[in-house]
Protein backbone atom coordinates (compact mmCIF):
# COMPACT_ATOMS: atom_id res chain seq x y z
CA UNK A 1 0.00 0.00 0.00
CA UNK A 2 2.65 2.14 0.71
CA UNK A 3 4.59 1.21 -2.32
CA UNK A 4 1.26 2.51 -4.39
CA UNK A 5 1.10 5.42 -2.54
CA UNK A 6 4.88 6.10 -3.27
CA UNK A 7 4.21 5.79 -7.29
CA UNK A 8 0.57 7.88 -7.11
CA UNK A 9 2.36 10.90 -5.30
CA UNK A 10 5.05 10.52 -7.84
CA UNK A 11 2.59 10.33 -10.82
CA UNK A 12 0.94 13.38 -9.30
CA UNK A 13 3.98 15.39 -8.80
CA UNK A 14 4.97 14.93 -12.30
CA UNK A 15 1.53 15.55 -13.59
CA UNK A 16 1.37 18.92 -11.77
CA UNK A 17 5.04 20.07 -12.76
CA UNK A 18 3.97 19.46 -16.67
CA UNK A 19 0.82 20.98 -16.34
CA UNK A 20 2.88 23.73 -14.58
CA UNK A 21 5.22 23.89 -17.84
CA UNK A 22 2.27 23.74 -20.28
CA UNK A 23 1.12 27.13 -18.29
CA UNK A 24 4.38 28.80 -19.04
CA UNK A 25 4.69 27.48 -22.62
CA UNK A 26 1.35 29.61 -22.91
CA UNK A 27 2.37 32.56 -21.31
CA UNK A 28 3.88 35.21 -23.39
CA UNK A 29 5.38 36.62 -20.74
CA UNK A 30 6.77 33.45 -18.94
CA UNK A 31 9.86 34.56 -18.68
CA UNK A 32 8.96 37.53 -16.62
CA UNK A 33 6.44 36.53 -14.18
CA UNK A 34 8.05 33.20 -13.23
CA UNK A 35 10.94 35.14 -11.63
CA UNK A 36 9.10 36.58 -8.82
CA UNK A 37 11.50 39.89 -8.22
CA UNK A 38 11.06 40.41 -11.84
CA UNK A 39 7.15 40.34 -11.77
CA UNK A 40 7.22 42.46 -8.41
CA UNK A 41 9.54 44.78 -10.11
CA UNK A 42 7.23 45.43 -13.01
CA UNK A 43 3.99 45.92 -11.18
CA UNK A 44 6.00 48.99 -9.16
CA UNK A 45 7.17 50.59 -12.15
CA UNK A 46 5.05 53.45 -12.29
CA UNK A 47 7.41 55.13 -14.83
CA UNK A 48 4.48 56.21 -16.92
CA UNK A 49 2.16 56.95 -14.55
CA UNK A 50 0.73 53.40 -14.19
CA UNK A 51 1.95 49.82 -13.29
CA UNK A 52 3.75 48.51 -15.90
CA UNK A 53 1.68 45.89 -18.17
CA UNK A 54 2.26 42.18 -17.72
CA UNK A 55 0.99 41.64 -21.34
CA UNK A 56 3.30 42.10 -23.93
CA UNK A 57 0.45 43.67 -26.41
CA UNK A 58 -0.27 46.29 -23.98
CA UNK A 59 3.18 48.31 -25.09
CA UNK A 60 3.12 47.93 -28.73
CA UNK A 61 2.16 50.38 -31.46
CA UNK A 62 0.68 50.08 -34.69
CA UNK A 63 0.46 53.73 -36.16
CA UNK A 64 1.53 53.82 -39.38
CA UNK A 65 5.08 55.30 -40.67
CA UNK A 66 5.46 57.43 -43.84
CA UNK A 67 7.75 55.50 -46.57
CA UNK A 68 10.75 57.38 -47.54
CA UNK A 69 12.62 56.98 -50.70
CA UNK A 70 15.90 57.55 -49.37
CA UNK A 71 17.60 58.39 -52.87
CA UNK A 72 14.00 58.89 -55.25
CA UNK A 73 14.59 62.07 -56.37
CA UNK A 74 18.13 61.24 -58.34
CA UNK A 75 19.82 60.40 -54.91
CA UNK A 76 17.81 62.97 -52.51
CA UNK A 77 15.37 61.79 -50.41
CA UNK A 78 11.78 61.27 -52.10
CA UNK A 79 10.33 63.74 -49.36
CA UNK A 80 13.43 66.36 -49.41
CA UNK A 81 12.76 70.10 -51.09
CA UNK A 82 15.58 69.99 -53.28
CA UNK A 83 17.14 73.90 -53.20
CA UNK A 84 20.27 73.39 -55.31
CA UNK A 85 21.04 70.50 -57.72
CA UNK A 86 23.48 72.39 -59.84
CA UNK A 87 21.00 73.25 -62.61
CA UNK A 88 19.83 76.42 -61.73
CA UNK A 89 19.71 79.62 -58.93
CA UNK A 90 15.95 79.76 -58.76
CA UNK A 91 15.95 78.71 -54.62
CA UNK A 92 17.90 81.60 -53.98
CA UNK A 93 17.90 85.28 -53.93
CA UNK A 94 20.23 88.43 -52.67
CA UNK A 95 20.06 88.90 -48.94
CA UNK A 96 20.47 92.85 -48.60
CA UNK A 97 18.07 93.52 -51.72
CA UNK A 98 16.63 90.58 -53.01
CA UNK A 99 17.88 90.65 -56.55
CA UNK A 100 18.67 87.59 -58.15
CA UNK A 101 21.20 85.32 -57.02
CA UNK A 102 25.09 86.55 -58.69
CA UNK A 103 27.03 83.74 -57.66
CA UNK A 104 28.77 81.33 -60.17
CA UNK A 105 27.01 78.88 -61.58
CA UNK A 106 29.29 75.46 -62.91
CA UNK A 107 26.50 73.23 -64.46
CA UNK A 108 29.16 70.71 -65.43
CA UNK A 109 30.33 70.30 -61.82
CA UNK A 110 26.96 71.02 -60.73
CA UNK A 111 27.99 73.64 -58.02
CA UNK A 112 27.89 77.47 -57.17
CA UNK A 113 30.72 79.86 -55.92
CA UNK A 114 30.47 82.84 -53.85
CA UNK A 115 30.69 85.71 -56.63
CA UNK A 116 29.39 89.11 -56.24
CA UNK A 117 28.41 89.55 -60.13
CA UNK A 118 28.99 92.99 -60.53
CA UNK A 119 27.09 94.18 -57.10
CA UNK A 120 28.98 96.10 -54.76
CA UNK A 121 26.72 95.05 -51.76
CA UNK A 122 27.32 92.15 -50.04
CA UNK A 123 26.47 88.81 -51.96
CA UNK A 124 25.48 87.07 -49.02
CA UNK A 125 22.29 84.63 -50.52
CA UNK A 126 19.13 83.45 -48.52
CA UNK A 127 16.46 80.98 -49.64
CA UNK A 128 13.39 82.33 -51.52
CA UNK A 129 11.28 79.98 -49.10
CA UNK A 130 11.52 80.12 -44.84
CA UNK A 131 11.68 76.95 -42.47
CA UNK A 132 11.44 75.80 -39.04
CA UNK A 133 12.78 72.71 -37.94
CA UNK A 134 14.47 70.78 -40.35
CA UNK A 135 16.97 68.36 -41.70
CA UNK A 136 19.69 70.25 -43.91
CA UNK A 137 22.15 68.68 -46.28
CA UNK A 138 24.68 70.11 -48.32
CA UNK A 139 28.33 69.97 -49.84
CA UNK A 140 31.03 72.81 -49.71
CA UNK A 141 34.66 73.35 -50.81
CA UNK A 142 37.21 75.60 -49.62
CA UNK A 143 39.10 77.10 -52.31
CA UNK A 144 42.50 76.53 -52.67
CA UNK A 145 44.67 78.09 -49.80
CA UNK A 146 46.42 81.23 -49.95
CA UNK A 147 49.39 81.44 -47.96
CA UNK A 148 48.82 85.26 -47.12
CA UNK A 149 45.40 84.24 -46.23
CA UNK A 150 44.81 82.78 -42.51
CA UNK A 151 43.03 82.86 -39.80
CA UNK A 152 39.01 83.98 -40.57
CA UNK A 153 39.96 85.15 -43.87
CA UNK A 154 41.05 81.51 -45.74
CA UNK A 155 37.64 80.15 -46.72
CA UNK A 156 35.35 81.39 -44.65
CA UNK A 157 31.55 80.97 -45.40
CA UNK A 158 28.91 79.60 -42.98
CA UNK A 159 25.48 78.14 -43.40
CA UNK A 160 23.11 79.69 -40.93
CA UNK A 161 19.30 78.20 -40.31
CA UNK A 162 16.79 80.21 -39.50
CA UNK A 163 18.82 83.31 -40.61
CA UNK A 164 20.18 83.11 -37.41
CA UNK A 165 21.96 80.32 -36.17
CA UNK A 166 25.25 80.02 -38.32
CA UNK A 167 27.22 76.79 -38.40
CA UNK A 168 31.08 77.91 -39.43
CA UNK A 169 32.62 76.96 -42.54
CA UNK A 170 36.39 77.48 -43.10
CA UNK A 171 39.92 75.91 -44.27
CA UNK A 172 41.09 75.01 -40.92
CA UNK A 173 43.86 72.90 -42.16
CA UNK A 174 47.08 74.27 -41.06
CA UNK A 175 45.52 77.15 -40.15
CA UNK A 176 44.65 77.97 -36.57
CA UNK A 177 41.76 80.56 -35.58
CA UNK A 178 39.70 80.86 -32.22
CA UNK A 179 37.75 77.24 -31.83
CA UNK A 180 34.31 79.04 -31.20
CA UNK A 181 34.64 79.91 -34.96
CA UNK A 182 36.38 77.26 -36.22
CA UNK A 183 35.05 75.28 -38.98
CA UNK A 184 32.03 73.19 -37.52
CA UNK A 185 31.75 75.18 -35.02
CA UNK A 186 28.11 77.48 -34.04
CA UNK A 187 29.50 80.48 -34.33
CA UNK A 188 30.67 82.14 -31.55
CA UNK A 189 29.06 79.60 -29.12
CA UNK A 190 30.02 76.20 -29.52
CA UNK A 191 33.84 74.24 -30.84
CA UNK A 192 32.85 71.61 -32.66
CA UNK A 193 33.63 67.80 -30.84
CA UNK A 194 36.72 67.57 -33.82
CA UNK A 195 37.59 68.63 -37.14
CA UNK A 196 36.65 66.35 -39.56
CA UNK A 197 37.20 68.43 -43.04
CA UNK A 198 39.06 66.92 -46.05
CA UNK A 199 41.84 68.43 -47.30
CA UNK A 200 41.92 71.86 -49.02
CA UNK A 201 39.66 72.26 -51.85
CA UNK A 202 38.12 69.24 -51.86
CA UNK A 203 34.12 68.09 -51.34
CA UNK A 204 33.14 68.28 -47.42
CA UNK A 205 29.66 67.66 -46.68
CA UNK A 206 27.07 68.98 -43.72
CA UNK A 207 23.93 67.16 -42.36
CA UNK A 208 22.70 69.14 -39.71
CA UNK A 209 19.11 68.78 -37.63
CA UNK A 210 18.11 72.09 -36.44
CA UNK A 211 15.15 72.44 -34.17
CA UNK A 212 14.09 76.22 -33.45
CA UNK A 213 13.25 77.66 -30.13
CA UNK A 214 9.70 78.12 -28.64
CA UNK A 215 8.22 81.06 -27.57
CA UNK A 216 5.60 82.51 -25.92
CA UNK A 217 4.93 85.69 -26.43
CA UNK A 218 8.25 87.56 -25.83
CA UNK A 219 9.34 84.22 -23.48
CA UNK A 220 11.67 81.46 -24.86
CA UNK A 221 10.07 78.99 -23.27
CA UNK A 222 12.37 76.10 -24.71
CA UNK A 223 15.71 75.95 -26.47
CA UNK A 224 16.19 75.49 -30.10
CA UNK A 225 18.81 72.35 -31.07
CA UNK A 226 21.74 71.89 -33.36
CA UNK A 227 23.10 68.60 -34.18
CA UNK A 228 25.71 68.95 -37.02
CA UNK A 229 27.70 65.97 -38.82
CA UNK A 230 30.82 66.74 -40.59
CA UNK A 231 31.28 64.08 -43.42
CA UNK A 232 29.49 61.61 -41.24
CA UNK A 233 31.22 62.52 -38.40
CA UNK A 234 29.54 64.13 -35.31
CA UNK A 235 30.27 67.28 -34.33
CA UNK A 236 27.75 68.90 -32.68
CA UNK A 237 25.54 66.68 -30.36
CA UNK A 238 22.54 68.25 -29.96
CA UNK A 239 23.60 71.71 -28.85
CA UNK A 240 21.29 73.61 -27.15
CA UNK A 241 21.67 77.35 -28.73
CA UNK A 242 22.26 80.26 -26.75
CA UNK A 243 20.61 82.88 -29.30
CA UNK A 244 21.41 84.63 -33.19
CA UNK A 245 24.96 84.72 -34.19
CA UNK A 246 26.57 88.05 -33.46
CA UNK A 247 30.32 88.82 -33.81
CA UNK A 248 30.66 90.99 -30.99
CA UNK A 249 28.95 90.47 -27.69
CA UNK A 250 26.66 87.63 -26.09
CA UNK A 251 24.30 85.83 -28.78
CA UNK A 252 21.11 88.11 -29.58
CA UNK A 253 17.77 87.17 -27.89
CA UNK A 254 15.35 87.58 -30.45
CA UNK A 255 11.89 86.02 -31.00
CA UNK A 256 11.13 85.19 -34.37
CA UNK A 257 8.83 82.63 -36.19
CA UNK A 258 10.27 80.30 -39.47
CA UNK A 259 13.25 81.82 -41.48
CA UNK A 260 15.28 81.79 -44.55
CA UNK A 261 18.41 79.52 -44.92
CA UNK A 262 21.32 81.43 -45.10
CA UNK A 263 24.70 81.13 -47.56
CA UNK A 264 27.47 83.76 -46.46
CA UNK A 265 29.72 85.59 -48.71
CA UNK A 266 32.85 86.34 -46.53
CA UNK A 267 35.01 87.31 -49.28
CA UNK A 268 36.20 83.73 -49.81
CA UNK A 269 35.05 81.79 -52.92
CA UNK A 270 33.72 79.02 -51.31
CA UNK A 271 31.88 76.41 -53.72
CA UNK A 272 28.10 74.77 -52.80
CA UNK A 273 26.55 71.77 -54.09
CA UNK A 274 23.45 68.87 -53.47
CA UNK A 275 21.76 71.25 -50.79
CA UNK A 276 18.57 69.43 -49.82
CA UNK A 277 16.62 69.88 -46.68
CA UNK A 278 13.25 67.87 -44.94
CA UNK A 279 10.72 69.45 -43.09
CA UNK A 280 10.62 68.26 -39.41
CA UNK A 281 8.07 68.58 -36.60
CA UNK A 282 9.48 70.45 -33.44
C-alpha cells in the first residue's frame, strides 16, 4: 500500500510540474512573471504613470510610418525640397536687396561659388522659401589656400538656419583661428567635438538637424537644437543654442517665427553643391 502510494504521489507530482510547464509554454510573458523579483519589479514601475503591463500587447504600437525613398529624387530623399542641384539659382535670392542670385554657376560640376556679379553690396544669398525645424544637407569646398590668407579670412563661409543660427565653414587645415569659430563650429558659441574636413579644396559635406526655439509671447520657453555631422562625423551633439549669431557680444535674444536659410559671402570663394533639406516637426 505504501509502495502505491509512493508511485501515485510521484505520478501526481509529475503531472502537476507538466501541467505547470504547459502554463508557461502559454504565457507570453513566462519569462517575466516566473521570476518573482522580476514580476514584483514590473507591477512597481510606475514610470508612466501606471503599473507597468504584464501583457506584452499592452506596449506595442501600430500607427503607421510614412515611406521614404531615401535616394527617389536622383539620390535625394523622395520627401526632401531639393534647393540646389546644380541646374539652376531659382531657390535663392540676394540677402540685402533681393535681386537675383550673382554667384557662379558650374553646371558641369553642378555647383555654385560665392561671386558678387557685378554688385557692390554684399552677396550674401538666402532661400526664396523660410523653415522651421528641419533636416539640412549640403556639400562645400574651400578654395585653394592662400598662404597670405589665414586665420578667418582663408575660406570662410557659414550656413546659418533660421537666418540666425550660423554653423562655421572654413579651411582650418594648417591654419589655426579661435575654436568658437572654427570650422564646424556654431559660431561664436560652440567648438565643434573635432575637425573632420578633407583636405583643401576638396568636397566636405554637412547634415545638420536644427530644431528652433519656442516662444511665448516675448518668453523662450524652450531651447532650439543643433546637431551637425561633418562628413558623417559628429560634431555637434545636440547643442542647445544660446541665441542669433553676433560677432561681438553675447548671442542676440530675439523672437522670431520660421526663417530663410542662409549662404554667407565672406570674401572667400567658397563652392556649394546637393543642398537638400526635410521638413521636421518640433
Amino acid at each position: 500500500m505504501k509502495n502505491y502510494l509512493l508511485v501515485l504521489l510521484v505520478v501526481l507530482s509529475s503531472a502537476c510540474a507538466q501541467a505547470q510547464k504547459k502554463k508557461e509554454h502559454n504565457n507570453p510573458n513566462k519569462d517575466f512573471v516566473r521570476d518573482e523579483s522580476i514580476r514584483k519589479a514590473l507591477e512597481s514601475n510606475t514610470f508612466y504613470g501606471t503599473p507597468s503591463p504584464t501583457d506584452h500587447r499592452e506596449t506595442e504600437f501600430y500607427d503607421p510610418v510614412a515611406v521614404v525613398n531615401p535616394t527617389g529624387q536622383n539620390g535625394v530623399p523622395s520627401d526632401a525640397i531639393v534647393l540646389f542641384d546644380g541646374t539652376n539659382l531659382e531657390e535663392w535670392i540676394n540677402q540685402k536687396d533681393g535681386i537675383p542670385c550673382t554667384w557662379k554657376l558650374d553646371a558641369e560640376e553642378k555647383s555654385m561659388t560665392v561671386a558678387k556679379g557685378g554688385i557692390k553690396a554684399n552677396a550674401t544669398i538666402v532661400t526664396k522659401r523660410k523653415f522651421g525645424a528641419v533636416q539640412l544637407h549640403l556639400e562645400w569646398r574651400s578654395p585653394p589656400a592662400v598662404k597670405s590668407r589665414t586665420g578667418q579670412a582663408r575660406g570662410n563661409s557659414g550656413v546659418a538656419l533660421d537666418d540666425k543660427y550660423e554653423v562655421q565653414i572654413l579651411d582650418n587645415n594648417d591654419n589655426e583661428t579661435y575654436s568658437n569659430g572654427m570650422v564646424g563650429s556654431i559660431y561664436k558659441q560652440a567648438a565643434p567635438l573635432v575637425n573632420a574636413s578633407v583636405a583643401t579644396g576638396k568636397w566636405n559635406s554637412y547634415d545638420i538637424i536644427y530644431h528652433p526655439p519656442v516662444f511665448e509671447g516675448d518668453k523662450r520657453v524652450k531651447d532650439g537644437t543643433m546637431t551637425v555631422l561633418e562628413n558623417g562625423v559628429l560634431i555637434q551633439d545636440h547643442f542647445a543654442l544660446q541665441g542669433a549669431v553676433a560677432y561681438v557680444g553675447w548671442p542676440r535674444q530675439e523672437v522670431h517665427g520660421k526663417g530663410a536659410i542662409r549662404l554667407q559671402d565672406h570674401g572667400s570663394a567658397v563652392s556649394y553643391r546637393n543642398i537638400w533639406v526635410r521638413e521636421l516637426s518640433n
